[in-house]
N, C-alpha and C. Protein backbone atom coordinates (compact mmCIF):
# COMPACT_ATOMS: atom_id res chain seq x y z
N UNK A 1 -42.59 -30.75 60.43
CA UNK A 1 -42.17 -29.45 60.92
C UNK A 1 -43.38 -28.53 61.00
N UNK A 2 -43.40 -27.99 62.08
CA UNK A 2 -44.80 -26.79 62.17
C UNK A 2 -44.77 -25.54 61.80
N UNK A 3 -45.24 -24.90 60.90
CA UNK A 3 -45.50 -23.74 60.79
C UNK A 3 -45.89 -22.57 61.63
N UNK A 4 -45.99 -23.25 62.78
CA UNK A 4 -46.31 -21.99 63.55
C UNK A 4 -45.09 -21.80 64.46
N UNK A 5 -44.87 -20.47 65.43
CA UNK A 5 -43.55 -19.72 65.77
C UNK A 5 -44.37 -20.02 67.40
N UNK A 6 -43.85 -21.23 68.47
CA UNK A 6 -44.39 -21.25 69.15
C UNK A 6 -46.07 -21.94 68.78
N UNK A 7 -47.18 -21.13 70.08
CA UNK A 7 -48.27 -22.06 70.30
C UNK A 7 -48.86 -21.59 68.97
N UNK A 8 -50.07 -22.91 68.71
CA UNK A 8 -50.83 -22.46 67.44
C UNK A 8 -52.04 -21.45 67.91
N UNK A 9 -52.77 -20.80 66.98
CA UNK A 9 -53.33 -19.75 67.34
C UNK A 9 -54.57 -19.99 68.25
N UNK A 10 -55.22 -21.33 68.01
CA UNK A 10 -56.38 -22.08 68.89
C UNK A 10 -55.83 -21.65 70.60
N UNK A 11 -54.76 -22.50 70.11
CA UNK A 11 -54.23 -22.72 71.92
C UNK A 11 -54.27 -20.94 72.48
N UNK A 12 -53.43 -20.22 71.50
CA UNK A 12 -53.18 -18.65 72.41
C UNK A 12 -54.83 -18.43 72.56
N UNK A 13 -55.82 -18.46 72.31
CA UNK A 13 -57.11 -18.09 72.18
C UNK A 13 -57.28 -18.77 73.34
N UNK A 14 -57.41 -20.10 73.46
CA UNK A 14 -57.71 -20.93 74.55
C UNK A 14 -57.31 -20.29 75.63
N UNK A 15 -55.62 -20.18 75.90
CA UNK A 15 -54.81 -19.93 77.39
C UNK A 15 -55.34 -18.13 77.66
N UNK A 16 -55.95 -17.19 76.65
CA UNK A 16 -56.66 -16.13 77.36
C UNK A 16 -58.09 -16.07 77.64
N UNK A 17 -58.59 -16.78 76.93
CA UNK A 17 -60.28 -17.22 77.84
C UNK A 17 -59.84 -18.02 78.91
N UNK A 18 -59.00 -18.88 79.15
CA UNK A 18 -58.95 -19.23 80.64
C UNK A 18 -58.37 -18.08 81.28
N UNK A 19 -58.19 -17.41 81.26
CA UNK A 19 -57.54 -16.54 82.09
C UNK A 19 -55.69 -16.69 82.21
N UNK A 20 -55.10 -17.66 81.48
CA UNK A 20 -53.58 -17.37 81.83
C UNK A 20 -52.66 -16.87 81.00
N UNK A 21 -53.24 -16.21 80.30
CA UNK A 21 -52.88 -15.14 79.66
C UNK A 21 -53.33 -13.62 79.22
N UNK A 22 -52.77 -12.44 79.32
CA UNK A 22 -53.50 -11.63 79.58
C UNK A 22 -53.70 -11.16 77.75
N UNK A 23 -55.31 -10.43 77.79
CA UNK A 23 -55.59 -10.23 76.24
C UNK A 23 -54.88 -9.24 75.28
N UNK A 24 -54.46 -7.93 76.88
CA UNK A 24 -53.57 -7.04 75.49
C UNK A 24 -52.14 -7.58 75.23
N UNK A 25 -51.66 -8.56 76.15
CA UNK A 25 -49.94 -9.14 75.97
C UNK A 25 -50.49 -9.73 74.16
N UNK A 26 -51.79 -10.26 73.78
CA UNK A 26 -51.56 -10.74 72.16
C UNK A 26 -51.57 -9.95 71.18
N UNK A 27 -51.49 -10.56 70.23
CA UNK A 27 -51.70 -9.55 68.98
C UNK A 27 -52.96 -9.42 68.48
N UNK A 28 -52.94 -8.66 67.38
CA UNK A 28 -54.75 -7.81 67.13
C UNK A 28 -55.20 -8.88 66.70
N UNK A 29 -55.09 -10.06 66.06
CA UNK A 29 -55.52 -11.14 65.36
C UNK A 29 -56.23 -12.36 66.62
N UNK A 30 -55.19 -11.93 67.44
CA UNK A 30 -56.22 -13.17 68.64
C UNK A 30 -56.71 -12.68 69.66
N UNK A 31 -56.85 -11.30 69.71
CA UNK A 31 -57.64 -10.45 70.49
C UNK A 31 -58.94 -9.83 69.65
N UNK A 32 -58.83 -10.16 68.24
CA UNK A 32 -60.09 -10.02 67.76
C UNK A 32 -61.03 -11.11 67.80
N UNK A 33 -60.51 -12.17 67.78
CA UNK A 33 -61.14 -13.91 67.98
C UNK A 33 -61.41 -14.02 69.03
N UNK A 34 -60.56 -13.17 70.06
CA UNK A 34 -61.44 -13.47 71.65
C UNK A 34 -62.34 -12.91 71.71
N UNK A 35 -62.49 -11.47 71.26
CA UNK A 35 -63.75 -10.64 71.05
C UNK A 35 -65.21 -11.30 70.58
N UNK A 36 -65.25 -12.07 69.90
CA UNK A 36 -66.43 -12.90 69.49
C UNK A 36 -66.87 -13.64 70.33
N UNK A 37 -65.93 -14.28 71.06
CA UNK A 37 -66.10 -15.32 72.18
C UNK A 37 -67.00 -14.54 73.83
N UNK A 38 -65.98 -13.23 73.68
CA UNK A 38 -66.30 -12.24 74.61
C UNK A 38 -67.59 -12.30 74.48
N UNK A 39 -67.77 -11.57 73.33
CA UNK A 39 -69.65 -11.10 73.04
C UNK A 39 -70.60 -12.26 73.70
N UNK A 40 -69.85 -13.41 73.04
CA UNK A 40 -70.90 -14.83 73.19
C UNK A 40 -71.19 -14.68 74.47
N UNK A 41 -70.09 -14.53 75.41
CA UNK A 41 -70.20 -14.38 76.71
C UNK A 41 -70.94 -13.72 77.57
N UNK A 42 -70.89 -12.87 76.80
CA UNK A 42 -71.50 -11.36 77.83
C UNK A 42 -73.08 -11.55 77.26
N UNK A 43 -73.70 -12.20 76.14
CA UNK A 43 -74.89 -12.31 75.64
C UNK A 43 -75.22 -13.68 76.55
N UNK A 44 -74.47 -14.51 76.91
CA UNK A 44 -75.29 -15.89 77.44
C UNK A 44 -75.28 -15.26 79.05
N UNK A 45 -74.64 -14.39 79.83
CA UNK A 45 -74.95 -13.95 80.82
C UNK A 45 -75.85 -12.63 81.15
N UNK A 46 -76.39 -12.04 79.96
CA UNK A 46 -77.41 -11.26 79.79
C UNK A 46 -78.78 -12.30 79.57
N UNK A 47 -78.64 -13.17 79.53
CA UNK A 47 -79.93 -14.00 79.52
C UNK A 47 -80.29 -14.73 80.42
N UNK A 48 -79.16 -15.06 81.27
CA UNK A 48 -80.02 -15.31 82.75
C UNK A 48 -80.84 -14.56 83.30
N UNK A 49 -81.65 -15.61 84.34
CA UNK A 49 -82.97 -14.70 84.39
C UNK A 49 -83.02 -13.87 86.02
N UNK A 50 -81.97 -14.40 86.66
CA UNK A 50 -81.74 -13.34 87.88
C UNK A 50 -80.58 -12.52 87.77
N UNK A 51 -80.35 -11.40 89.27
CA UNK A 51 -78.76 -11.38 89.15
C UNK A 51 -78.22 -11.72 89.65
N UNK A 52 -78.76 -12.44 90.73
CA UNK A 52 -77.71 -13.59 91.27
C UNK A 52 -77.09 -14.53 90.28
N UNK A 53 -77.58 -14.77 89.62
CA UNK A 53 -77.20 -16.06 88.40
C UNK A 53 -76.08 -15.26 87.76
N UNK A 54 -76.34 -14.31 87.17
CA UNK A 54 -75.73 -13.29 86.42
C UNK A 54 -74.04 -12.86 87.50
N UNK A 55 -74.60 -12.64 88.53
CA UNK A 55 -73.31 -12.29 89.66
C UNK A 55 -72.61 -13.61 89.74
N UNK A 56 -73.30 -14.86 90.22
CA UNK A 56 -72.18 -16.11 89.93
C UNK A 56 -72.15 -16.55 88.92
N UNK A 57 -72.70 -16.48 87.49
CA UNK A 57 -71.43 -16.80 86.37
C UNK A 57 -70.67 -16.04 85.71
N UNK A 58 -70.56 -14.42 86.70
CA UNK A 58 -69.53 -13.52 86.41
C UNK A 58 -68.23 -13.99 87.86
N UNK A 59 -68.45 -14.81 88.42
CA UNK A 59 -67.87 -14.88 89.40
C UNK A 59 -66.99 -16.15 88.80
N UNK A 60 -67.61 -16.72 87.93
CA UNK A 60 -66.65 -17.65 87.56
C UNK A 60 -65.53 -17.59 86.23
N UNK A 61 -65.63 -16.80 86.13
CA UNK A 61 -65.04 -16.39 85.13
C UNK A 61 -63.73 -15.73 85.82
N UNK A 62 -62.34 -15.94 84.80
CA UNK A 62 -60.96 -16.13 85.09
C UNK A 62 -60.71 -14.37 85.33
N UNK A 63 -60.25 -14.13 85.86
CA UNK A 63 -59.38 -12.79 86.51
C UNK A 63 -58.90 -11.34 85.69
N UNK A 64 -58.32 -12.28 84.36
CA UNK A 64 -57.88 -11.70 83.48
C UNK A 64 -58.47 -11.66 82.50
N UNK A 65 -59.78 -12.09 82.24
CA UNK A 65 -60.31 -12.12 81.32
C UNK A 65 -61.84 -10.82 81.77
N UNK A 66 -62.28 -11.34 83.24
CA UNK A 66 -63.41 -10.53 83.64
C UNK A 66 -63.66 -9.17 83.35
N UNK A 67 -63.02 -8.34 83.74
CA UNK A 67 -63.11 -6.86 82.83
C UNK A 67 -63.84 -6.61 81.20
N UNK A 68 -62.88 -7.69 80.59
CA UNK A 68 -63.58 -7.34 79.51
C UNK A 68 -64.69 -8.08 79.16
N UNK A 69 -65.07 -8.80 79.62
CA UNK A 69 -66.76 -9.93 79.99
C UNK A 69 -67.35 -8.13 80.67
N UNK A 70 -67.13 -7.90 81.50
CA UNK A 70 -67.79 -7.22 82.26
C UNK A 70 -68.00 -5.57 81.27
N UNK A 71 -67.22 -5.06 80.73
CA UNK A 71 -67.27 -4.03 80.14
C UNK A 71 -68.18 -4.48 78.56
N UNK A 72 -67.88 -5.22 77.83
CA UNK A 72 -69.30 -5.83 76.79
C UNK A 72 -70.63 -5.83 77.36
N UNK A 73 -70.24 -6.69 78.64
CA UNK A 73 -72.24 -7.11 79.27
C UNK A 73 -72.42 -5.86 79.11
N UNK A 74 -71.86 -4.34 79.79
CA UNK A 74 -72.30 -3.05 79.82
C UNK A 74 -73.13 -2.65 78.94
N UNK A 75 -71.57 -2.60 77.38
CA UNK A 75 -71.91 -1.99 76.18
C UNK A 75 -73.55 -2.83 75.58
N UNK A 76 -73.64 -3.80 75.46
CA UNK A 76 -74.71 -4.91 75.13
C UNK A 76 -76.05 -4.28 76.28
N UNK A 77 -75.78 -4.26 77.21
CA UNK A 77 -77.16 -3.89 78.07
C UNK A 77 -77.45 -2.71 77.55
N UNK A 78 -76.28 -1.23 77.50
CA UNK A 78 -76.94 0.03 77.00
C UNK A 78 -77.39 -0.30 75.76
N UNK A 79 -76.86 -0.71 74.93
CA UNK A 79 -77.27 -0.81 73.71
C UNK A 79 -79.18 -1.57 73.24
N UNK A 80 -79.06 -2.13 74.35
CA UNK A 80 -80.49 -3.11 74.75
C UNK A 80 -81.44 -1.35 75.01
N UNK A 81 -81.45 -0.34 75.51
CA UNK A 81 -82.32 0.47 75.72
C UNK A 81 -82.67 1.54 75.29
């Protein structure tokens, strides 16, 4: 028998970095775990070395997730100056 109510918490983490789920529909607990992931994100696309590179691996990134990729890279770049 599983302890969990529905998906386990990996998977809800998983289905909103892909994009098919949206981040505020979760609760504060797996919208804080995406947040780390976020950062990772927005730091490995601050290190490419063009912006083209930077524009297509923001381009690949899921729908529902991009905003907040895109609003970190921000906070992370001002914070860079």
């Amino acid at each position: 028998m599983s302890i969990w109510n529905g998906k386990r918490p990996t998977d809800r983490i998983r289905a909103v970095l892909q994009g098919k789920v949206a981040l505020e529909s979760e609760d504060q607990g797996i919208q804080s775990a995406c947040s780390k992931h976020i950062y990772d994100g927005a730091r490995s696309v601050l290190k490419l070395s063009t912006k083209e590179a930077r524009r297509a691996a923001l381009d690949r990134v899921p729908a529902l997730i991009r905003p907040h990729l895109e609003r970190e890279i921000l906070r992370l770049h001002k914070a860079r100056k």
